[in-house]
C-alpha atoms as a PDB file:
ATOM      1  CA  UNK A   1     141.061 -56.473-105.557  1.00  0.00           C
ATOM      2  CA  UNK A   2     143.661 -58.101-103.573  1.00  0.00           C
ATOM      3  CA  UNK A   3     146.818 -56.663-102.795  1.00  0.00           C
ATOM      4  CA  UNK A   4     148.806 -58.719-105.562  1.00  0.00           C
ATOM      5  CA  UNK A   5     146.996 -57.250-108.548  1.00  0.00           C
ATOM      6  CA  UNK A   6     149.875 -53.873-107.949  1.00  0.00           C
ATOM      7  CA  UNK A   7     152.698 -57.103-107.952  1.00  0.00           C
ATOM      8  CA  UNK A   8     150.733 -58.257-111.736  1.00  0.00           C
ATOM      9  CA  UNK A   9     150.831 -54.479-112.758  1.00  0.00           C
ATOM     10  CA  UNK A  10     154.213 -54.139-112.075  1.00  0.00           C
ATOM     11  CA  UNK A  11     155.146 -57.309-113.772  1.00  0.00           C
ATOM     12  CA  UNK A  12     152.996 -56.164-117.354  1.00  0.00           C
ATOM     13  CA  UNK A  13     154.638 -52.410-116.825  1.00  0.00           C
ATOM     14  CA  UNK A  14     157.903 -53.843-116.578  1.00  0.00           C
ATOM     15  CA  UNK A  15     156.969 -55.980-119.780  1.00  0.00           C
ATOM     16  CA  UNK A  16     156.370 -52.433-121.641  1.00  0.00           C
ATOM     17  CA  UNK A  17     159.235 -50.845-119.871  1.00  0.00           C
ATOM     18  CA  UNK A  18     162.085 -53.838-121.228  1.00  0.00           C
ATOM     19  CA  UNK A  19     160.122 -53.699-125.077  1.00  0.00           C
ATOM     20  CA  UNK A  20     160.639 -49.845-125.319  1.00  0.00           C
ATOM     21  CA  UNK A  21     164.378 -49.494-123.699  1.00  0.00           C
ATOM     22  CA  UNK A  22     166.685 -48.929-125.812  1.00  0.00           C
ATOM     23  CA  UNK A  23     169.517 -51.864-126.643  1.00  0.00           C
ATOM     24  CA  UNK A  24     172.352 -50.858-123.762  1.00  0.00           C
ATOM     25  CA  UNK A  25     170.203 -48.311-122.230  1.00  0.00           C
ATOM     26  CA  UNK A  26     168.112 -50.187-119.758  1.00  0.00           C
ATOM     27  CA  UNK A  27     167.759 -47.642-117.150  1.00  0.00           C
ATOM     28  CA  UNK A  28     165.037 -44.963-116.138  1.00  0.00           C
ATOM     29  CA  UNK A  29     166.713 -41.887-117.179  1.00  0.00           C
ATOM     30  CA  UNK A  30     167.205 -43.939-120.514  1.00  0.00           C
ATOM     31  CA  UNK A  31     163.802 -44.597-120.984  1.00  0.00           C
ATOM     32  CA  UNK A  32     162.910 -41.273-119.229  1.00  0.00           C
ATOM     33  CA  UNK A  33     165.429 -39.149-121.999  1.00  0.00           C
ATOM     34  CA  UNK A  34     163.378 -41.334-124.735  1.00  0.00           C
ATOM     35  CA  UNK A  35     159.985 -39.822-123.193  1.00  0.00           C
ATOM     36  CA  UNK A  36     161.342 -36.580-123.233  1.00  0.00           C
ATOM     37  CA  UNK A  37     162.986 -36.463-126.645  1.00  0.00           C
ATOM     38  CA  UNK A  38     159.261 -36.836-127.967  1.00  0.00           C
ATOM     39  CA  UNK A  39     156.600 -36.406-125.494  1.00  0.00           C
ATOM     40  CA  UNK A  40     153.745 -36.969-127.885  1.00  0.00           C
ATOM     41  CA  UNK A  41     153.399 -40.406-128.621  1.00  0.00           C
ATOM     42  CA  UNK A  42     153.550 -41.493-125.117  1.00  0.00           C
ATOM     43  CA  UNK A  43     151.194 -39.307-123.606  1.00  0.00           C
ATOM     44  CA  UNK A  44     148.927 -40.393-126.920  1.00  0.00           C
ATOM     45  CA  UNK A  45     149.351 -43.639-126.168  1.00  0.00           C
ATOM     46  CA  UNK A  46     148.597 -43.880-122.551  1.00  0.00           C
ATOM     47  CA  UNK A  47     145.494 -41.462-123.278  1.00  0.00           C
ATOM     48  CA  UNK A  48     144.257 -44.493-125.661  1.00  0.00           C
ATOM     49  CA  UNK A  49     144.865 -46.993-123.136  1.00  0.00           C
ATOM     50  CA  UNK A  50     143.166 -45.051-120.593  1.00  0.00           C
ATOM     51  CA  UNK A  51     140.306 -44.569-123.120  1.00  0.00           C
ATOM     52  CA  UNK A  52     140.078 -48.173-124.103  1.00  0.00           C
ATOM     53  CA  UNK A  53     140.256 -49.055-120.514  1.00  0.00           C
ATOM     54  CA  UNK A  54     137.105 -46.798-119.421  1.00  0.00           C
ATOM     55  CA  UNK A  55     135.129 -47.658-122.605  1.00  0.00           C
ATOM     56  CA  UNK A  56     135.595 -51.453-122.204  1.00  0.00           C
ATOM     57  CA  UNK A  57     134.212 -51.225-118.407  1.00  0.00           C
ATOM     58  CA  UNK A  58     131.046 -48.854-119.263  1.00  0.00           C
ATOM     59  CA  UNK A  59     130.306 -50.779-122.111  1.00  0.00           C
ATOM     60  CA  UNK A  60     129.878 -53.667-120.039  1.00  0.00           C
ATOM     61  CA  UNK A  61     127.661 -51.166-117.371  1.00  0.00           C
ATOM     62  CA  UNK A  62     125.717 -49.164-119.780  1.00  0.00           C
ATOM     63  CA  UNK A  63     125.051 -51.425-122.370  1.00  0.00           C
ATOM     64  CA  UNK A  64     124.698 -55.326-120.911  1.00  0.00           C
ATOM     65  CA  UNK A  65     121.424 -56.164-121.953  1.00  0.00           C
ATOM     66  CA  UNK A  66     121.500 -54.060-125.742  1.00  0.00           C
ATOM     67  CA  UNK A  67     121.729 -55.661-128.089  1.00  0.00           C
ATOM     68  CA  UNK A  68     124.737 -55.652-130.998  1.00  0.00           C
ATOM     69  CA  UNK A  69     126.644 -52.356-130.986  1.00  0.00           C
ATOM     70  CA  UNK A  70     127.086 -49.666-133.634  1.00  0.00           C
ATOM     71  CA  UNK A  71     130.695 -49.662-133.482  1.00  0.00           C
ATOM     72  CA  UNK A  72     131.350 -51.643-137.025  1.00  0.00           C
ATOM     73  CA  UNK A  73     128.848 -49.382-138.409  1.00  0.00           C
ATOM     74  CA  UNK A  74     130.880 -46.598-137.021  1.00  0.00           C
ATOM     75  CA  UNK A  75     133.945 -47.492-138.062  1.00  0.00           C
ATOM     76  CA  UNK A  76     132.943 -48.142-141.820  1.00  0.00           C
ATOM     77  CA  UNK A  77     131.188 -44.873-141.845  1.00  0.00           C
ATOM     78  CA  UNK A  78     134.593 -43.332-140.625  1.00  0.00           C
ATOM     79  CA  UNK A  79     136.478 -44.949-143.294  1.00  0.00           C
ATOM     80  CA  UNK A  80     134.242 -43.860-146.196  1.00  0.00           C
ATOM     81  CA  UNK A  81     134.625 -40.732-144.967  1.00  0.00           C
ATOM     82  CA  UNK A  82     138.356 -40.598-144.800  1.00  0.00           C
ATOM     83  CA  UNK A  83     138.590 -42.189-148.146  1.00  0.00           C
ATOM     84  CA  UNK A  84     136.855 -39.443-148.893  1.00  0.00           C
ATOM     85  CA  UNK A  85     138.172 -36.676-147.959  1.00  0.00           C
ATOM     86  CA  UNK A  86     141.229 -38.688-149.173  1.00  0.00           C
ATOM     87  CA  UNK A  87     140.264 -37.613-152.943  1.00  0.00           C
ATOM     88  CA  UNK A  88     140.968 -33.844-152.599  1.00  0.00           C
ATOM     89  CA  UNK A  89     144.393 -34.068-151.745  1.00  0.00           C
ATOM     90  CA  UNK A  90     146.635 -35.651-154.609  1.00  0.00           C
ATOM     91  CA  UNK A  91     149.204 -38.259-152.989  1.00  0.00           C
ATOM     92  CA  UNK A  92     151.221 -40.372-155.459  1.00  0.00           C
ATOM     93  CA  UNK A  93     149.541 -44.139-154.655  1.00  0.00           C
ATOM     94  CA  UNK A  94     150.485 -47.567-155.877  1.00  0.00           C
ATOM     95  CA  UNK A  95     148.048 -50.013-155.507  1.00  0.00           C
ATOM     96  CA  UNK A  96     148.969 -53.545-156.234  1.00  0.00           C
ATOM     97  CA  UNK A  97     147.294 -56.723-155.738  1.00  0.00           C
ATOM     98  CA  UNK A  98     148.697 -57.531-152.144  1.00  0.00           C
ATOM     99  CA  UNK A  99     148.276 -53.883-150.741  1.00  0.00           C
ATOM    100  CA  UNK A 100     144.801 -54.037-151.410  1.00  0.00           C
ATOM    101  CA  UNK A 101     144.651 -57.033-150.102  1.00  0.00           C
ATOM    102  CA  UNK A 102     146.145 -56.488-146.740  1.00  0.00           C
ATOM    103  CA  UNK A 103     143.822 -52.781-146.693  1.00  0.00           C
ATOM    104  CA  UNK A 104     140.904 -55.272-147.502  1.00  0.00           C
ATOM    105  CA  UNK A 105     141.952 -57.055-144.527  1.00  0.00           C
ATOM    106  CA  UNK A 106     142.408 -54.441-142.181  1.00  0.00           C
ATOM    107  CA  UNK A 107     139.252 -53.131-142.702  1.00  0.00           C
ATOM    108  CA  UNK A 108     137.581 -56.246-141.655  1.00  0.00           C
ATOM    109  CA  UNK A 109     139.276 -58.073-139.234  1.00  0.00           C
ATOM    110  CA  UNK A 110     141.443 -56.101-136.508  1.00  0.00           C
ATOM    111  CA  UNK A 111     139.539 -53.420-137.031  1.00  0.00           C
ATOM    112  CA  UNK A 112     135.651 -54.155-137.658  1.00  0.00           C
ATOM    113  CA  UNK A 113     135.278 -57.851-136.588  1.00  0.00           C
ATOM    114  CA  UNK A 114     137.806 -57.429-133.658  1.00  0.00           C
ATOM    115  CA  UNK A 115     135.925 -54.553-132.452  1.00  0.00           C
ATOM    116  CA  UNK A 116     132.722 -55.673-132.324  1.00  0.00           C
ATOM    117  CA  UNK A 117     133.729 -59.272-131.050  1.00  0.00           C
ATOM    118  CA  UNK A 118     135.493 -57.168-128.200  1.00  0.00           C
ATOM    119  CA  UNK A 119     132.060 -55.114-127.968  1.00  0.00           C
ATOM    120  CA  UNK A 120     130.163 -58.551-127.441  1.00  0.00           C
ATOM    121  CA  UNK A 121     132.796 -60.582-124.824  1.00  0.00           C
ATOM    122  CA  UNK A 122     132.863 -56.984-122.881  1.00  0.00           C
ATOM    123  CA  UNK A 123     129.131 -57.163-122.389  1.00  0.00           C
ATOM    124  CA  UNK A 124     127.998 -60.699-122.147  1.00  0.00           C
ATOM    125  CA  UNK A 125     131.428 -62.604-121.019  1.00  0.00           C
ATOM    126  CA  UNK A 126     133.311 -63.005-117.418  1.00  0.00           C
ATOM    127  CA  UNK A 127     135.012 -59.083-117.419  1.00  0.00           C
ATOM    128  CA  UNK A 128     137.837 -60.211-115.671  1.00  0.00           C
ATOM    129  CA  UNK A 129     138.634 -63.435-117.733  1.00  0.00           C
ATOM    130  CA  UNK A 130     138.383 -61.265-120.861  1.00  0.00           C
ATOM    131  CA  UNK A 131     140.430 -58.150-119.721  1.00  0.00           C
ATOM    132  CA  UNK A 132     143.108 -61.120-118.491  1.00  0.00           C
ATOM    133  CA  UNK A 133     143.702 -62.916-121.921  1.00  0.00           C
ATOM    134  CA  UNK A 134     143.268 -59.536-123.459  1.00  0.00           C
ATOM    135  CA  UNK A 135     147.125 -59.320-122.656  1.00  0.00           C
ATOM    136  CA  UNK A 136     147.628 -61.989-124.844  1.00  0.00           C
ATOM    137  CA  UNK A 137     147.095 -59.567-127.382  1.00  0.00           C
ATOM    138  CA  UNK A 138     150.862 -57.919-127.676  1.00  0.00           C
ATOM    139  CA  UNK A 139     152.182 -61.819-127.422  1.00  0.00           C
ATOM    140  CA  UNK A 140     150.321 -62.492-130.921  1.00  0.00           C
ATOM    141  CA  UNK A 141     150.752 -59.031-132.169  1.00  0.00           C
ATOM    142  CA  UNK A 142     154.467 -59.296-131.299  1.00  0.00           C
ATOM    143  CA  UNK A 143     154.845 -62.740-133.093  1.00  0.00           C
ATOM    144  CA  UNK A 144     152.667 -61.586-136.124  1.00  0.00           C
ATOM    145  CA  UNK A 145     154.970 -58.451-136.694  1.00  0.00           C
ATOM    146  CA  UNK A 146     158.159 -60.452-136.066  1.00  0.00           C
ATOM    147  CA  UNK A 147     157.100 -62.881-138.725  1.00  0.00           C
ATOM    148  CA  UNK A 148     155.391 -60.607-141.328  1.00  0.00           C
ATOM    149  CA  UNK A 149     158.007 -57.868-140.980  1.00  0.00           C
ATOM    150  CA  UNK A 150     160.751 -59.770-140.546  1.00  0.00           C
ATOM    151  CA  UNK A 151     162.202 -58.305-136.927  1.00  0.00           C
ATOM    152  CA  UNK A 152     164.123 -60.639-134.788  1.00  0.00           C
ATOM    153  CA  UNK A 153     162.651 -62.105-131.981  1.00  0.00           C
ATOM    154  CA  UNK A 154     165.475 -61.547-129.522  1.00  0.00           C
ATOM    155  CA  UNK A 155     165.550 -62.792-125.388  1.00  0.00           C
ATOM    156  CA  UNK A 156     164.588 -58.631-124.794  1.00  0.00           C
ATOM    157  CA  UNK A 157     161.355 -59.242-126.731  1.00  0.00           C
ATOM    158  CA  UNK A 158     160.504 -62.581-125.494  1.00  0.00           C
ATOM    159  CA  UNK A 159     161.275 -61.632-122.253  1.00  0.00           C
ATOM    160  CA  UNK A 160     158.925 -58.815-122.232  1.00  0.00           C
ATOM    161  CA  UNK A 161     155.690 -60.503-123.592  1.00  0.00           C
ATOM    162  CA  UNK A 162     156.393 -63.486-120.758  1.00  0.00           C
ATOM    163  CA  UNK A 163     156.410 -60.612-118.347  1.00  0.00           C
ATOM    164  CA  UNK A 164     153.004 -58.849-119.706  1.00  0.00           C
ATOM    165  CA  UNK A 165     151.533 -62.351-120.074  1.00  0.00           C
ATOM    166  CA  UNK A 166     152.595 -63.272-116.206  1.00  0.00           C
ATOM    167  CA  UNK A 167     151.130 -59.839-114.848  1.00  0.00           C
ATOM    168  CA  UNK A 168     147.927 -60.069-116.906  1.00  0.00           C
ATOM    169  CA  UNK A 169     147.801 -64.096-114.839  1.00  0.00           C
ATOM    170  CA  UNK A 170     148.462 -61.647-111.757  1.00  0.00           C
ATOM    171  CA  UNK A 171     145.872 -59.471-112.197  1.00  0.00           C
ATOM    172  CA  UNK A 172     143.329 -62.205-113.068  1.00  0.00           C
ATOM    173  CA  UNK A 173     144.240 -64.010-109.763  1.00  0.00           C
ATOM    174  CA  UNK A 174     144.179 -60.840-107.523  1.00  0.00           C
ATOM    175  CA  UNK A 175     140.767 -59.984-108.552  1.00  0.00           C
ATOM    176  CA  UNK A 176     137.886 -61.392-106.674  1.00  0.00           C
ATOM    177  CA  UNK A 177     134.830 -62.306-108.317  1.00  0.00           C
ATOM    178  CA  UNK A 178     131.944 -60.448-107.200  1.00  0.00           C
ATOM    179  CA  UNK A 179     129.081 -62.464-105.416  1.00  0.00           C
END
């Protein structure tokens, strides 16, 4: 890697950093006091990104030449079983047409089809051209909630997907191809 790709990982973190401050409280012990107040989800989310960041990269060293993955399979075993295990415990439900519908969807496209499309363009596509318009994932996840939930899509917001966007073109640039 070239010295740059630390410039494009300081651009995406301070991408993160300007989505999760606080309106009027822009500054570190801000954002640290957030941390703080509840430890948990942080730390849970930087373990998954960790995670998805090691499993991505073995995937595409233990398993280039397998053939398809198990991970679909996996994941609708895992959701039979949690629908499952769902039945024991009474929980007042109401399901209408268009929550089954979105659960319908769920279940098949971020979560199955995503995954094993990921799967595929982590073993048999260029690892650094993937990983870099990977982080044009929270710039359509960001638009899709603002539209579906109806959040504003203020200068802070924009702002902060333009700087995740520009670090992940950072990242892509500072990273030599090997050969």
């Amino acid at each position: 890697a070239r010295p740059t790709l630390a410039l494009g990982m300081a651009l995406a973190l301070a991408g993160v950093y300007l989505t999760a401050a606080r309106e009027g409280g822009y500054g570190l012990q801000a954002f640290a006091g957030r941390v703080a107040g509840h430890p948990l989800p942080y730390l849970l989310g930087l373990s998954a990104a960790v995670a998805w960041a090691l499993y991505s990269t073995l995937t595409r060293r233990l398993a280039a030449g397998a053939g398809a993955g198990a991970a679909p399979l996996f994941l609708m075993a895992t959701g039979a079983m949690l629908l499952l295990l769902r039945l024991p415990f009474h929980e007042e439900s109401q399901w209408t047409a268009r929550a089954t519908l979105e659960v319908a969807y769920m279940a098949v496209f971020p979560t199955c089809a995503a995954y094993a499309l990921w799967e595929v363009s982590m073993r048999r596509g260029n690892i650094t051209l993937v990983a870099a318009l990977s982080y044009l994932t929270p710039l359509f996840s960001t638009a899709a909630t603002c539209l579906y939930l109806n959040v504003p899509f203020g200068w802070r917001l924009a702002a902060a997907c333009l700087l995740v966007v520009a670090g992940a073109a950072v990242c892509k640039a500072s990273v030599k191809e090997p050969g």
